[in-house]
C-alpha atoms as a PDB file:
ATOM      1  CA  UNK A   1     -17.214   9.584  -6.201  1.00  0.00           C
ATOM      2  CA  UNK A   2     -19.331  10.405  -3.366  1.00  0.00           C
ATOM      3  CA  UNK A   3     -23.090  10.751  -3.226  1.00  0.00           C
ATOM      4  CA  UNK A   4     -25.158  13.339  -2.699  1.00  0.00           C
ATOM      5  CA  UNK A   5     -25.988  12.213   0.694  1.00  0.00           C
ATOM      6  CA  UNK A   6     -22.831  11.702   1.223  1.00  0.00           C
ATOM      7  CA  UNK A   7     -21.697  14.938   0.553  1.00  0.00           C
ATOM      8  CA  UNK A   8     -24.490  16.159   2.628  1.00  0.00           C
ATOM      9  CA  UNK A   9     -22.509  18.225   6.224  1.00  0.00           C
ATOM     10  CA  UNK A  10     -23.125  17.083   9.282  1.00  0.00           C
ATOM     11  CA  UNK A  11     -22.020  19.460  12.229  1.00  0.00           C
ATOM     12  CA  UNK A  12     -19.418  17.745  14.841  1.00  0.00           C
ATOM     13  CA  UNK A  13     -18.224  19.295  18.206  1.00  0.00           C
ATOM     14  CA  UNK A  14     -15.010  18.641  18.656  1.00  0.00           C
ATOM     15  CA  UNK A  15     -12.244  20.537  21.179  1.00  0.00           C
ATOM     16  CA  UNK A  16      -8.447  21.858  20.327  1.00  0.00           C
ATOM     17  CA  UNK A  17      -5.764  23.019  21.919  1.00  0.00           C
ATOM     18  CA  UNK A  18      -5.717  26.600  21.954  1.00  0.00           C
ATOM     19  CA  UNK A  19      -2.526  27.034  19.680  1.00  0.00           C
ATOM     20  CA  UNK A  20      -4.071  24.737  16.774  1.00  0.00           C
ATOM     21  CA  UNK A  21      -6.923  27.116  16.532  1.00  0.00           C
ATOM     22  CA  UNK A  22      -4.617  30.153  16.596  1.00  0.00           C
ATOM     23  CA  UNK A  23      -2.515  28.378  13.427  1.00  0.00           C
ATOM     24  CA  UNK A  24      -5.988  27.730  11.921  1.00  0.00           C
ATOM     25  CA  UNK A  25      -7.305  31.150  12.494  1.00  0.00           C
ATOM     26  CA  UNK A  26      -3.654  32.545  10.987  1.00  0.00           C
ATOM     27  CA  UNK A  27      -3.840  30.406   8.261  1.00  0.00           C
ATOM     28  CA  UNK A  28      -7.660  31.799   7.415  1.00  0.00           C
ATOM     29  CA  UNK A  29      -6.898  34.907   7.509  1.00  0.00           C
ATOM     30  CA  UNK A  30      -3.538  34.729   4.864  1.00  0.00           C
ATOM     31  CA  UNK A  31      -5.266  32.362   2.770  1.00  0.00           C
ATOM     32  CA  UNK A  32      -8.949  33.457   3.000  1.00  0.00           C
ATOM     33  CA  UNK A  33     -10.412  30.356   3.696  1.00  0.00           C
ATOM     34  CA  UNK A  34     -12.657  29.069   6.443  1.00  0.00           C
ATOM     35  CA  UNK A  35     -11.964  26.766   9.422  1.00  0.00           C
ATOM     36  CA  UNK A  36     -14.479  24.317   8.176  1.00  0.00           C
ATOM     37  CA  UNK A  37     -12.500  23.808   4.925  1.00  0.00           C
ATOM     38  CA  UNK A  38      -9.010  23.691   6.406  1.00  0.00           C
ATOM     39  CA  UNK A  39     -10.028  20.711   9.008  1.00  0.00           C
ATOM     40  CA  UNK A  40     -11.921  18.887   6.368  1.00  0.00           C
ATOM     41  CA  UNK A  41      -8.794  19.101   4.383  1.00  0.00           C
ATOM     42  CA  UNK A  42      -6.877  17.887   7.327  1.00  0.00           C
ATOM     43  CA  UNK A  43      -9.232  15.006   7.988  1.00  0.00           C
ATOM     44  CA  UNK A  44      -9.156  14.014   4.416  1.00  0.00           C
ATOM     45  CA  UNK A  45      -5.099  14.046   3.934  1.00  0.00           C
ATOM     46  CA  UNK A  46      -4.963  12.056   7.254  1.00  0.00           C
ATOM     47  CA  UNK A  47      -7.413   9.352   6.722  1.00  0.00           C
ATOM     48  CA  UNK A  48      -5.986   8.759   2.681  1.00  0.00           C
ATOM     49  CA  UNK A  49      -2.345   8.434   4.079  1.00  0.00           C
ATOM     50  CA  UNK A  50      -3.871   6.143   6.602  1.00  0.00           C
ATOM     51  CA  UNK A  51      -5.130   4.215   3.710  1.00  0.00           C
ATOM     52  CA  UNK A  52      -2.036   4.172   2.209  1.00  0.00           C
ATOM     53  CA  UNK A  53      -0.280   3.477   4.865  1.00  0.00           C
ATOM     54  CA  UNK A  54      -2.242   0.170   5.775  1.00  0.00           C
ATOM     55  CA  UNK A  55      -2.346  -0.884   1.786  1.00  0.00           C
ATOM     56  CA  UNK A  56       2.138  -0.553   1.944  1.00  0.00           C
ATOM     57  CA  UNK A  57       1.845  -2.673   5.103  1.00  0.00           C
ATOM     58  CA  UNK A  58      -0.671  -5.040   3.893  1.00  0.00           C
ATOM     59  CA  UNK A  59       1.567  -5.288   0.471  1.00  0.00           C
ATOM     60  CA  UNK A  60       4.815  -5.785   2.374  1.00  0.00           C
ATOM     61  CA  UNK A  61       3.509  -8.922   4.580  1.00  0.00           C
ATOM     62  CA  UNK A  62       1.888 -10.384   1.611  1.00  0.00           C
ATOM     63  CA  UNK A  63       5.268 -10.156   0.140  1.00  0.00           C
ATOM     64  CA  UNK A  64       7.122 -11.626   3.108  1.00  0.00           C
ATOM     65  CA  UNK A  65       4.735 -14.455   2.777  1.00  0.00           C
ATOM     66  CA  UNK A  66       5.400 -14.973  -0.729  1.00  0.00           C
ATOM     67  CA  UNK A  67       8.845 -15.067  -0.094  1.00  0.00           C
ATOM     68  CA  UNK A  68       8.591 -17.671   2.765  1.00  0.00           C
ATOM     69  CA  UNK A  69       6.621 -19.688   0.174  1.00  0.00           C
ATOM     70  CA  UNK A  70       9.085 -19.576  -2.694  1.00  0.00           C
ATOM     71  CA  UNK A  71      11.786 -19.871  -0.394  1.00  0.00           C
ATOM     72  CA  UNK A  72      11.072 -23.448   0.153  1.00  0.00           C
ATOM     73  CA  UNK A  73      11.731 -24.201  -3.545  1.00  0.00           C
ATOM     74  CA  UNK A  74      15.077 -25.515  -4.571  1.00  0.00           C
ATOM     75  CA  UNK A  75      15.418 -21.972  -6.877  1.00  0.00           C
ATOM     76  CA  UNK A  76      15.266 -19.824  -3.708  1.00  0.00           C
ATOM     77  CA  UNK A  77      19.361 -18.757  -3.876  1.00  0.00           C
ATOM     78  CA  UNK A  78      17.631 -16.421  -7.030  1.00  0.00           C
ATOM     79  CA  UNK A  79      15.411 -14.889  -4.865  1.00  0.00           C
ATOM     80  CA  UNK A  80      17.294 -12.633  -3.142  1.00  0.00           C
ATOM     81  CA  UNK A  81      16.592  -9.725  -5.420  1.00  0.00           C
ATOM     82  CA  UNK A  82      13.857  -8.412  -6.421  1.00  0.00           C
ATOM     83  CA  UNK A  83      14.409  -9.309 -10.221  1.00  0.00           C
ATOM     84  CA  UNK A  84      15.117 -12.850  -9.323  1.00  0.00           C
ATOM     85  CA  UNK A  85      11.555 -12.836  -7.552  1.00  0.00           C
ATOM     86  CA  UNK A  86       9.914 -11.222 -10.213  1.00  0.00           C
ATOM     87  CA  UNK A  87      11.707 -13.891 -12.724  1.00  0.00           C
ATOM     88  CA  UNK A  88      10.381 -16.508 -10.675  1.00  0.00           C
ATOM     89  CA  UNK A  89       6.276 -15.108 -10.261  1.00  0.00           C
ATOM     90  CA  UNK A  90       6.861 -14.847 -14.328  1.00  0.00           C
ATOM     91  CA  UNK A  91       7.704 -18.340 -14.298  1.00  0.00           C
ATOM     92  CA  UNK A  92       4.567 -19.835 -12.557  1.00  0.00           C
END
């Protein structure tokens, strides 16, 4: 949740292409909403798939490390699937 100050608007300049705004101004008038709320909404989808993004690729070295560590025990022929690595973080 965000604070109040945090929810407080600030105003920010920023320039488009011509044919975004077009799209945006289409897309305000068949959905009756305004530009403000369609770019926040952009900003906001971007920046949590971002975060998602970086969390997966964070998640997928961590798990390439773990296999390099387990690999160098003698059991590492059963961790070559994904059941045979979750049998072995079960086991320690």
């Amino acid at each position: 949740m965000h604070s109040i100050d945090q929810l407080e608007k600030q105003q920010v300049g920023l320039r488009l292409p011509k044919y975004l705004v077009e799209e945006i101004d289409a897309f305000t008038e068949a959905y009756n909403v305004n530009r403000t709320d369609i770019i926040m909404e952009a900003i906001k989808s971007y920046v949590s798939e971002q975060k998602a993004k970086a969390f997966y690729d964070r998640f997928s070295d961590s798990c390439k490390e773990l296999r390099k560590v387990l690999a160098t025990d003698e059991d590492s022929a059963e961790l070559t699937t994904l059941g045979g690595l979750i049998d072995e973080l079960e086991d320690h």
